[in-house]
PDB file of N, CA and C in Angstrom:
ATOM      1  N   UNK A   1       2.849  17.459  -3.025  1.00  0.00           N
ATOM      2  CA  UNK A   1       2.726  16.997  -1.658  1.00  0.00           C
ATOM      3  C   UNK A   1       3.933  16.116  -1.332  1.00  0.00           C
ATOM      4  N   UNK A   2       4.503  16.476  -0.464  1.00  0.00           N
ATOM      5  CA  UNK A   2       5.963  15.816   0.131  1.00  0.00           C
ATOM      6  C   UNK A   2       5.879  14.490   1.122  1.00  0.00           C
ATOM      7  N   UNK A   3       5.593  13.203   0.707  1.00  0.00           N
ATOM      8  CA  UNK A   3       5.083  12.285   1.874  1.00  0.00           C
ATOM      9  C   UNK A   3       6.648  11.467   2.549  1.00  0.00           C
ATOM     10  N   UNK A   4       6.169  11.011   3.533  1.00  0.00           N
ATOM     11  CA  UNK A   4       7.043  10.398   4.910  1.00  0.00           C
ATOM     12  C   UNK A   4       7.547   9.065   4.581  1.00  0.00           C
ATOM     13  N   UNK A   5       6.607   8.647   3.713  1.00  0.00           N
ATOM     14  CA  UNK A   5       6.740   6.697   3.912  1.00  0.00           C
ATOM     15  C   UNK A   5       8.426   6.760   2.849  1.00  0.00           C
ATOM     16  N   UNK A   6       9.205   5.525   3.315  1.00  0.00           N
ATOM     17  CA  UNK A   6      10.149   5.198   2.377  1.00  0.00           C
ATOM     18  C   UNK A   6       9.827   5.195   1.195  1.00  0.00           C
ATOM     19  N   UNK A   7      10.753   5.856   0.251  1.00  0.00           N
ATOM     20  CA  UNK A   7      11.034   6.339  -0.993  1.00  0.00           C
ATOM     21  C   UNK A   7      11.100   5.270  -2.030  1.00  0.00           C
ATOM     22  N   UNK A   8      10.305   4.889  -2.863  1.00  0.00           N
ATOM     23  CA  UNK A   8      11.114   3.696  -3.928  1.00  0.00           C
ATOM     24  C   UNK A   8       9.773   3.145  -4.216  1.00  0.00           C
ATOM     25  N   UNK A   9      10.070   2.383  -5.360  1.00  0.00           N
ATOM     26  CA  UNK A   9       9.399   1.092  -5.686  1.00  0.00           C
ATOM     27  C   UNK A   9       9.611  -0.233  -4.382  1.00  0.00           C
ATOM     28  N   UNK A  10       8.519  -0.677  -4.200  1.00  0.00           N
ATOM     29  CA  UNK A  10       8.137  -1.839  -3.116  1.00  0.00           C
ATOM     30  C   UNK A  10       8.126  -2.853  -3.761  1.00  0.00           C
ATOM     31  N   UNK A  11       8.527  -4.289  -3.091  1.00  0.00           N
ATOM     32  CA  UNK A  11       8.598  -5.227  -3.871  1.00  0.00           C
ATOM     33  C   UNK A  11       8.446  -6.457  -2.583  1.00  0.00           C
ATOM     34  N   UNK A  12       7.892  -7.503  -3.460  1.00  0.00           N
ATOM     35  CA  UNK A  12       7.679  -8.374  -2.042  1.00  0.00           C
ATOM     36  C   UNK A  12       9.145  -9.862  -2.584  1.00  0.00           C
ATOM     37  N   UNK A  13       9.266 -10.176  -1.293  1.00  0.00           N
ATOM     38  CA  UNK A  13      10.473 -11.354  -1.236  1.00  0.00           C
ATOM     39  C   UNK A  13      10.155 -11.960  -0.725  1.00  0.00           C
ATOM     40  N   UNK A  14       9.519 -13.036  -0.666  1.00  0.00           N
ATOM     41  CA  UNK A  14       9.575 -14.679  -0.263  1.00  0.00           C
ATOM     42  C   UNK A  14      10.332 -15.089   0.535  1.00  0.00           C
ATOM     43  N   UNK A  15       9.874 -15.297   1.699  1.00  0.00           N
ATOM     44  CA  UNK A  15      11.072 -16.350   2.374  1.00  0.00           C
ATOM     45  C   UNK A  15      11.191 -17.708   2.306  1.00  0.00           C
ATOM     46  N   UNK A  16      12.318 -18.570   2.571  1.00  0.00           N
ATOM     47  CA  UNK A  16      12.470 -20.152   2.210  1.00  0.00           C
ATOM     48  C   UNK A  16      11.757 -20.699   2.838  1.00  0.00           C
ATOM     49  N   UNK A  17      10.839 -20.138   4.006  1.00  0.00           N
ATOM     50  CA  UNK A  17       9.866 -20.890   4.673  1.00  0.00           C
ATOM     51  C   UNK A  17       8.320 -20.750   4.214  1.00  0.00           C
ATOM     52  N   UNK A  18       7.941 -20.196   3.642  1.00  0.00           N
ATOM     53  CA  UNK A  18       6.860 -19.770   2.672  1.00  0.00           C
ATOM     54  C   UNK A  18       5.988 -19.614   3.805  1.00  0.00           C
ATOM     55  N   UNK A  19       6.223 -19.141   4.944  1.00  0.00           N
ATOM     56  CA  UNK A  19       5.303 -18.750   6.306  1.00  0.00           C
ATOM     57  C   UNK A  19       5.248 -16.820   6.099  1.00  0.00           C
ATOM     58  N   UNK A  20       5.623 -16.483   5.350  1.00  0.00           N
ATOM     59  CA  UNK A  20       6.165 -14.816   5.600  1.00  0.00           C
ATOM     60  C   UNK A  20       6.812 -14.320   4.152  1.00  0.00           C
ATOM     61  N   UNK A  21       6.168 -13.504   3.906  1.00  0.00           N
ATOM     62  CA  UNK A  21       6.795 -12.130   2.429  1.00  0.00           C
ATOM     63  C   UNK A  21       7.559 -11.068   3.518  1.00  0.00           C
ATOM     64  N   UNK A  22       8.702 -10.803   2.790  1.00  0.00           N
ATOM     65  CA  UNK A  22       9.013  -9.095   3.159  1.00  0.00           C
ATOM     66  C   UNK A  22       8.465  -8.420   2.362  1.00  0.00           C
ATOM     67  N   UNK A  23       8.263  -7.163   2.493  1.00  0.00           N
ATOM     68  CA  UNK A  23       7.989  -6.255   1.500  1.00  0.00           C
ATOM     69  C   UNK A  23       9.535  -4.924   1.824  1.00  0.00           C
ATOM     70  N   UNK A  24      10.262  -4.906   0.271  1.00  0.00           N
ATOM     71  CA  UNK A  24      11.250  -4.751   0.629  1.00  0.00           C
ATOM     72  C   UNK A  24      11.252  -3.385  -0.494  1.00  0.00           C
ATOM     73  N   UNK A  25      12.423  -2.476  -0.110  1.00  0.00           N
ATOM     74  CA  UNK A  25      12.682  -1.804  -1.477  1.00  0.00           C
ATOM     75  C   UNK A  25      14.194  -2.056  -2.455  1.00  0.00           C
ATOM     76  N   UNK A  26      13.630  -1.180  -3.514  1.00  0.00           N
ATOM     77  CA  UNK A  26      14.362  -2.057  -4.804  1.00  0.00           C
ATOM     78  C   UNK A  26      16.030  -2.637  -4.217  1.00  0.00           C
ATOM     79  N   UNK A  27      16.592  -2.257  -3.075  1.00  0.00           N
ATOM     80  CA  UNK A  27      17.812  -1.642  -2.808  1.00  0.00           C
ATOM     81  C   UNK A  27      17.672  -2.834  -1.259  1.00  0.00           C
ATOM     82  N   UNK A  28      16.966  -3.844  -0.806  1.00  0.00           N
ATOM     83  CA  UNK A  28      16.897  -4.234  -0.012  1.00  0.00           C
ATOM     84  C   UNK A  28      16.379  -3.601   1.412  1.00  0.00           C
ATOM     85  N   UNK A  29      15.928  -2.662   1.181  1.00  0.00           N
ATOM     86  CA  UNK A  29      15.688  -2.087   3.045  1.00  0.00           C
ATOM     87  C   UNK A  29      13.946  -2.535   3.100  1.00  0.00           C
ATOM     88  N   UNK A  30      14.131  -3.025   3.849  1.00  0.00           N
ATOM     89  CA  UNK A  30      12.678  -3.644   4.776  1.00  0.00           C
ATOM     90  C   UNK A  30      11.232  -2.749   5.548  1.00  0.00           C
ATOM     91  N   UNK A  31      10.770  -3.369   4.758  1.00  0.00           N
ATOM     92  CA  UNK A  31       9.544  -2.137   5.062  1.00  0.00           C
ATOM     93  C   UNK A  31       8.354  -2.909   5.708  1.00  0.00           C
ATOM     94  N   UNK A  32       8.195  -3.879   5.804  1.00  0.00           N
ATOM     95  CA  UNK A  32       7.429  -4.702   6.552  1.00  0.00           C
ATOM     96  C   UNK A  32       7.373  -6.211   6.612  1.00  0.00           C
ATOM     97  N   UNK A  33       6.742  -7.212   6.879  1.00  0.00           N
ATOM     98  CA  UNK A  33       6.661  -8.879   6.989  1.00  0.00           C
ATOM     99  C   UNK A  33       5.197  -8.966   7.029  1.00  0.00           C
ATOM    100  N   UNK A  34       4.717 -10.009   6.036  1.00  0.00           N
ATOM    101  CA  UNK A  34       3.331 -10.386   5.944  1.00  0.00           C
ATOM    102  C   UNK A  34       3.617 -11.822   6.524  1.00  0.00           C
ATOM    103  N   UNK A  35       2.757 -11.772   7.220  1.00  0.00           N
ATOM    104  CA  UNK A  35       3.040 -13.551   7.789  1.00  0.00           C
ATOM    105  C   UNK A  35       1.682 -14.542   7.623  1.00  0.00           C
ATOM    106  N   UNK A  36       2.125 -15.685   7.451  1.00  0.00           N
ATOM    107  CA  UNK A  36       1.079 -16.457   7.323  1.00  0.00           C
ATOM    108  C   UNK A  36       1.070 -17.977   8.469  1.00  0.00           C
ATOM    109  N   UNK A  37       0.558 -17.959   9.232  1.00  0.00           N
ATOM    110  CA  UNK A  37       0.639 -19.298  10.116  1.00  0.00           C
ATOM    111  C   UNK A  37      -0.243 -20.805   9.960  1.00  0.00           C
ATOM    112  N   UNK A  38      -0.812 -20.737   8.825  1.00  0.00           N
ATOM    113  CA  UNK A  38      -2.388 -21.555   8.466  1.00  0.00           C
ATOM    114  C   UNK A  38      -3.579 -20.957   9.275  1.00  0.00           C
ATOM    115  N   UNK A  39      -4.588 -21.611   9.006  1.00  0.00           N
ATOM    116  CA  UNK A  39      -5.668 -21.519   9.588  1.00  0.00           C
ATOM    117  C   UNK A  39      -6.168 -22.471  10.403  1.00  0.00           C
ATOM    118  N   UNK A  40      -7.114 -21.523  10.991  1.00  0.00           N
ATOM    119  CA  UNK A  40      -7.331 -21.894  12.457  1.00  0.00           C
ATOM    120  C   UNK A  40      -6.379 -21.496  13.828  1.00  0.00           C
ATOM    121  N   UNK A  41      -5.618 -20.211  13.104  1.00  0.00           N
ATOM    122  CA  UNK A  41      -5.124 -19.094  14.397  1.00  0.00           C
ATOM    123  C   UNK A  41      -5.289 -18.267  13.958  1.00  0.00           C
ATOM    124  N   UNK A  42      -6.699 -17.745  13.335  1.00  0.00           N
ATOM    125  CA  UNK A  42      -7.097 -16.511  13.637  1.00  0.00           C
ATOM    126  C   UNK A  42      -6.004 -15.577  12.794  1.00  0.00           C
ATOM    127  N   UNK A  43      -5.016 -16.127  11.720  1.00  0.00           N
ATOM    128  CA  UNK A  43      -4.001 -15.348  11.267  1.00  0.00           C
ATOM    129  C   UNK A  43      -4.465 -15.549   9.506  1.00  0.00           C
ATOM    130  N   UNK A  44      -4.019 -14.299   8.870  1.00  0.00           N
ATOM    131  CA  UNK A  44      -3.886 -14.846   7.010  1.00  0.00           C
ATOM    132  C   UNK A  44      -3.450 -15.973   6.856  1.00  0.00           C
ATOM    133  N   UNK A  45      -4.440 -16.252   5.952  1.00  0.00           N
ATOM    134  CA  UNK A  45      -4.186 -17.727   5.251  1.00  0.00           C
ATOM    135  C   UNK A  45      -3.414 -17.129   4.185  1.00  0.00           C
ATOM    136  N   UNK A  46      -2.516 -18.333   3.481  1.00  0.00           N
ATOM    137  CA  UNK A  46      -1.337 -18.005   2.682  1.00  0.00           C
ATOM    138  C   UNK A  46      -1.980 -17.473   1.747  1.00  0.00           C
ATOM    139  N   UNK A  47      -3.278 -17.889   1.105  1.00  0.00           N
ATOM    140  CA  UNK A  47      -3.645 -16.726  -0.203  1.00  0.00           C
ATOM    141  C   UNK A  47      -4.050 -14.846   0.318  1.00  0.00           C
ATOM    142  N   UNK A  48      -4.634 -15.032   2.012  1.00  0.00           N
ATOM    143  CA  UNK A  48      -4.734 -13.479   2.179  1.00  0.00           C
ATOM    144  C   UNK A  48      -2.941 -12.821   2.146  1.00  0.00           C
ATOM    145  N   UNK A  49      -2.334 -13.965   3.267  1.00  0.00           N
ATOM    146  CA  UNK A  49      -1.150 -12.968   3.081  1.00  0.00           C
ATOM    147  C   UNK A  49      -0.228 -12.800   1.811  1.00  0.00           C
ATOM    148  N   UNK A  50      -0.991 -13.227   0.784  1.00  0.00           N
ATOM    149  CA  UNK A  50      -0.289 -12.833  -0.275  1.00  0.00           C
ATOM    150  C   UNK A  50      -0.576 -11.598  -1.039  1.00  0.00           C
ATOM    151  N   UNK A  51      -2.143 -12.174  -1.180  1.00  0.00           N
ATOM    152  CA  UNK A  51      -2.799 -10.737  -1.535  1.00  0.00           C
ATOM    153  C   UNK A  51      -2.439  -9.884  -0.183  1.00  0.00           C
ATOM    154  N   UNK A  52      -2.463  -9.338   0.557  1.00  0.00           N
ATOM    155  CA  UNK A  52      -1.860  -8.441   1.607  1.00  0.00           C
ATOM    156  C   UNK A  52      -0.659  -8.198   0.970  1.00  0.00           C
ATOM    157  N   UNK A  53       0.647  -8.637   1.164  1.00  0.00           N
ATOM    158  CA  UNK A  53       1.184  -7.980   0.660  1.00  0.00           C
ATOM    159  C   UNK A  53       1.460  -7.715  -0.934  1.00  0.00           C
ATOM    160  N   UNK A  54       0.926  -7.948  -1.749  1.00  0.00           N
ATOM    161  CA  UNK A  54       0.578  -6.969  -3.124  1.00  0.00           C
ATOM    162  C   UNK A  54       0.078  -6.250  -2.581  1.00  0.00           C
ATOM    163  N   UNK A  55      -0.891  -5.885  -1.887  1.00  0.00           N
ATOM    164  CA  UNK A  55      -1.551  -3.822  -1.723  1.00  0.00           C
ATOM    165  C   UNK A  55      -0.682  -3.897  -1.293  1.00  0.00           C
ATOM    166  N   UNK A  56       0.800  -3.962   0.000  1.00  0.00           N
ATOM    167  CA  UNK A  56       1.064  -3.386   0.650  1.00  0.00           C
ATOM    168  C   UNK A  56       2.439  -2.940  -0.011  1.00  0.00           C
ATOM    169  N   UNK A  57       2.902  -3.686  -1.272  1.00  0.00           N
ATOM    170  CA  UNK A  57       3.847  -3.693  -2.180  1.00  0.00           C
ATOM    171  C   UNK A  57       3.367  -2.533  -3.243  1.00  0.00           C
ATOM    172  N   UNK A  58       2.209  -2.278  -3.468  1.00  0.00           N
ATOM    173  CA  UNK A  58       1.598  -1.207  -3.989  1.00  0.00           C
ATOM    174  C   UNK A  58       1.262   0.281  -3.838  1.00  0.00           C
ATOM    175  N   UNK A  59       1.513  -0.083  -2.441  1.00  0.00           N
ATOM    176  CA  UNK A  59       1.104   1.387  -1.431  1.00  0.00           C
ATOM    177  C   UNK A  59       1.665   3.008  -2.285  1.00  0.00           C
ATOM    178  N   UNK A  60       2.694   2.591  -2.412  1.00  0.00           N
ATOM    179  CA  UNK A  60       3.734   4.069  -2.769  1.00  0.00           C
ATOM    180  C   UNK A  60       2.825   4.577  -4.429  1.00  0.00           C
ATOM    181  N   UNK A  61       2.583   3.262  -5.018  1.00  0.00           N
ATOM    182  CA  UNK A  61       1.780   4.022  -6.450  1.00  0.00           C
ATOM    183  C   UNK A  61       0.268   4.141  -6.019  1.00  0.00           C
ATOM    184  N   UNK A  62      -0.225   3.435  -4.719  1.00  0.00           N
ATOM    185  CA  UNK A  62      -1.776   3.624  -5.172  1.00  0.00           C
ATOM    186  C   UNK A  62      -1.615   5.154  -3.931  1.00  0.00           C
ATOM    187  N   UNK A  63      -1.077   5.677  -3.446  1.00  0.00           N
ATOM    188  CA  UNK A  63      -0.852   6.891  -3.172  1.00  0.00           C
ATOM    189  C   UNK A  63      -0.420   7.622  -3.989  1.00  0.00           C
ATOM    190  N   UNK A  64       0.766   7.127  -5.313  1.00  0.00           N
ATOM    191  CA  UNK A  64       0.809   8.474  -6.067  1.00  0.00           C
ATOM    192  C   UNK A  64      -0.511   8.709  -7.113  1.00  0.00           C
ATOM    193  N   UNK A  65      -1.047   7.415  -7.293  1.00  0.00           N
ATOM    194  CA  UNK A  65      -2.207   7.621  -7.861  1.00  0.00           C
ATOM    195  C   UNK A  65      -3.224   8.552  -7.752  1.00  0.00           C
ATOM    196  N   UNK A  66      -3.678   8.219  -6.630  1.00  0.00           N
ATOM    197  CA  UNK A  66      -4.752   9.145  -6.026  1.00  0.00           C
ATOM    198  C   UNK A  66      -4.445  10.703  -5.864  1.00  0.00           C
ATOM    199  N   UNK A  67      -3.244  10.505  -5.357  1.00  0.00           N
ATOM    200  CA  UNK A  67      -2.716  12.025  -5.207  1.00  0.00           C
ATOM    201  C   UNK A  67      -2.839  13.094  -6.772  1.00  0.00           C
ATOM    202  N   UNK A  68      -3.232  12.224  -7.737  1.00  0.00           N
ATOM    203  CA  UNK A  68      -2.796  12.206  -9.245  1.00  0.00           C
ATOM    204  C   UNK A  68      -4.553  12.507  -9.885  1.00  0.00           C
ATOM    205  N   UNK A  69      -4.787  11.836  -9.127  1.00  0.00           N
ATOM    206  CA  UNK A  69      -6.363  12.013  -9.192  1.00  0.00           C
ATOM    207  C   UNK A  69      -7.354  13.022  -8.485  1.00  0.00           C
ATOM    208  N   UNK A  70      -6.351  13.605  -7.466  1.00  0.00           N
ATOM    209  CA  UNK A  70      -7.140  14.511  -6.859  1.00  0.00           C
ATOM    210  C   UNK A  70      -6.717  15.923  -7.691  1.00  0.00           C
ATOM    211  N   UNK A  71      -6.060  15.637  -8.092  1.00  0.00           N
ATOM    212  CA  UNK A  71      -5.147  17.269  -9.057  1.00  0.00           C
ATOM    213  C   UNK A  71      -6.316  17.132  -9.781  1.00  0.00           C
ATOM    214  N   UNK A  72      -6.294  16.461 -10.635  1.00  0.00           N
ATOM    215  CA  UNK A  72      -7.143  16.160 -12.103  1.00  0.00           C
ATOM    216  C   UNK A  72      -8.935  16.210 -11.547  1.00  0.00           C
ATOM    217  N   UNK A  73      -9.084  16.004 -10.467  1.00  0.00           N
ATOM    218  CA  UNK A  73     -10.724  15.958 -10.285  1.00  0.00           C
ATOM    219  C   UNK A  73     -10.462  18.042  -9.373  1.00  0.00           C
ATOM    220  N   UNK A  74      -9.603  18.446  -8.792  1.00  0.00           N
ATOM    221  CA  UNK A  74      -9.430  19.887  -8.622  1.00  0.00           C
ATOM    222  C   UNK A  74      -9.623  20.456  -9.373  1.00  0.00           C
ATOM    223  N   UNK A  75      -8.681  20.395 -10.639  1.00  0.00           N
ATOM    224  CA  UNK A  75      -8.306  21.217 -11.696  1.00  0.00           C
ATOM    225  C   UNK A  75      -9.838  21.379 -12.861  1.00  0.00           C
ATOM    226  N   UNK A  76     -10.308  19.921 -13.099  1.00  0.00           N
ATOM    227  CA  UNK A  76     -11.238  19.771 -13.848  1.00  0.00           C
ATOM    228  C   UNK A  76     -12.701  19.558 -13.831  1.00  0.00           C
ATOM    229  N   UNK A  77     -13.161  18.710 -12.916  1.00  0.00           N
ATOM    230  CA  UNK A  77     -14.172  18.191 -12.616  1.00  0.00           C
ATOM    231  C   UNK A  77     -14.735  18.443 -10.910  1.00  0.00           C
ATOM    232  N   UNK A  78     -15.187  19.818 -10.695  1.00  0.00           N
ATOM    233  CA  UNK A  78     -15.682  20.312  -9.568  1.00  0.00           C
ATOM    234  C   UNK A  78     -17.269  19.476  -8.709  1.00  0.00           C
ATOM    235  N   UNK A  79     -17.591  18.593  -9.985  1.00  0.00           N
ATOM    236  CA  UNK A  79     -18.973  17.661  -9.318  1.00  0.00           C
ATOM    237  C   UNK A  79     -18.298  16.547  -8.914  1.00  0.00           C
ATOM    238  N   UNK A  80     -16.805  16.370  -8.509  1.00  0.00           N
ATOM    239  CA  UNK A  80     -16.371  15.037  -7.602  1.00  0.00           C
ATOM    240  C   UNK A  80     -16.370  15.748  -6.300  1.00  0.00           C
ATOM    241  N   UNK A  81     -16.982  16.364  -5.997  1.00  0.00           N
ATOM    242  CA  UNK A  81     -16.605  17.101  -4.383  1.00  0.00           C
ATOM    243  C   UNK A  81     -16.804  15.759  -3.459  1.00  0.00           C
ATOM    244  N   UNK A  82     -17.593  14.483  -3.408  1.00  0.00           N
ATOM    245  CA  UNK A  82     -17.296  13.932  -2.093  1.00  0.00           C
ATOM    246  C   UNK A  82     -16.292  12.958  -3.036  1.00  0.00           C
ATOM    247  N   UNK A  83     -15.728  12.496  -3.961  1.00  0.00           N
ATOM    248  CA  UNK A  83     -14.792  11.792  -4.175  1.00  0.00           C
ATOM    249  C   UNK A  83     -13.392  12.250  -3.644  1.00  0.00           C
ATOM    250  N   UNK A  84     -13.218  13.992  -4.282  1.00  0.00           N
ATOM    251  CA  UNK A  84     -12.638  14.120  -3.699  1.00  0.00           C
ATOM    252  C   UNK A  84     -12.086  14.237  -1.873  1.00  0.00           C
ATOM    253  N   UNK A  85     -13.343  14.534  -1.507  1.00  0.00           N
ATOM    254  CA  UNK A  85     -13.221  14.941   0.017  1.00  0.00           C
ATOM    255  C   UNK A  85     -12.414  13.201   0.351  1.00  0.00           C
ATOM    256  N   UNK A  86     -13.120  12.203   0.134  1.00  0.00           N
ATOM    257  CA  UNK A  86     -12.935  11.020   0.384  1.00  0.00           C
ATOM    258  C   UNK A  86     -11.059  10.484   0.303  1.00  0.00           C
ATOM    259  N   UNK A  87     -10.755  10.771  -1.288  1.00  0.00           N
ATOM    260  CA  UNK A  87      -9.264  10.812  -1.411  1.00  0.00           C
ATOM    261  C   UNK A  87      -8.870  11.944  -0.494  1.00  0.00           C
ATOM    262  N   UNK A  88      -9.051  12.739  -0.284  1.00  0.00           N
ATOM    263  CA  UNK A  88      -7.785  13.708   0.656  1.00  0.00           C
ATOM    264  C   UNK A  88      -8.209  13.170   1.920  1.00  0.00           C
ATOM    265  N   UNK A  89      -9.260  12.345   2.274  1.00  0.00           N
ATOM    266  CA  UNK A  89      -8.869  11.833   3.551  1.00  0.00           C
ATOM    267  C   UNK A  89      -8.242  10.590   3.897  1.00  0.00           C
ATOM    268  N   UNK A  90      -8.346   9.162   2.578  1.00  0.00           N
ATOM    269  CA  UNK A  90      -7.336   8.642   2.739  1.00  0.00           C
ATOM    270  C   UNK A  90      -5.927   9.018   2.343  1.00  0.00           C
ATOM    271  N   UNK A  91      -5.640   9.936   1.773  1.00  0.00           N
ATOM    272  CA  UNK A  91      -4.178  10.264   1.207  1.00  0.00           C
ATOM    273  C   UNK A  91      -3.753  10.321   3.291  1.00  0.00           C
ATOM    274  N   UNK A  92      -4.366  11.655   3.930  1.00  0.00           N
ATOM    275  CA  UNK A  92      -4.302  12.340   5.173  1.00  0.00           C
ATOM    276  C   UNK A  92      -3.938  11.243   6.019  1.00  0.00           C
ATOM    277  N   UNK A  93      -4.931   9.987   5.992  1.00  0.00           N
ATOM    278  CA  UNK A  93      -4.800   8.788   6.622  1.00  0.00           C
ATOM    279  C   UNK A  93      -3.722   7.534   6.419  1.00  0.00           C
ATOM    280  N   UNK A  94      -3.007   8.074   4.995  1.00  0.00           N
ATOM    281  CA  UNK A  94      -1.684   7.113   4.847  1.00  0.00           C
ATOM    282  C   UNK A  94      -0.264   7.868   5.208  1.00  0.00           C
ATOM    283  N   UNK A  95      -0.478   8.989   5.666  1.00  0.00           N
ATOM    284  CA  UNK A  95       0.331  10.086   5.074  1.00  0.00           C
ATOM    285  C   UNK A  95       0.937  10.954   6.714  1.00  0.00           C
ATOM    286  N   UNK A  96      -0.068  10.964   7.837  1.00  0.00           N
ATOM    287  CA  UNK A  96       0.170  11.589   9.297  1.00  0.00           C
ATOM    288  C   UNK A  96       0.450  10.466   9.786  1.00  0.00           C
TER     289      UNK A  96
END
């Protein structure tokens, strides 16, 4: 399966203001900003936007994962039918 999202290992970078992560690839190109403003605006608190961006620094393997997992539950194990149905619809849903 041939997917869209930028190519690479993801990695998150810190900014000197500790308000905001990039999530960057290995090579510097920018793939998103997790921001954090405190609480009490309704925004991530610095421990969500951290955890936020780890999944979002993760994305590219927990897609090749699954994608990895749906071969292996195809090929082998025909009683995952709603696991699988489930992965090919988030793969579909990270992926259009």
């Amino acid at each position: 399966m041939e997917t869209k999202h930028t190519k690479g290992e993801w990695i998150i970078k810190p900014s000197a203001s500790e308000l905001y992560s990039d999530i960057q690839t290995q090579d510097g190109k920018r793939i998103c900003e997790c921001k954090s403003y405190g609480e009490g605006f309704n925004d991530a608190t610095e421990d969500e936007r951290e955890a936020n961006a780890k999944l979002i620094a993760a994305a590219p393997e927990l897609l090749k994962a699954l994608i990895d997992c749906l071969y292996l539950i195809d090929q082998h194990d025909k009683t995952g039918v709603k696991a699988f149905e489930k992965a090919k619809l988030a793969i579909k849903k990270s992926t259009e």
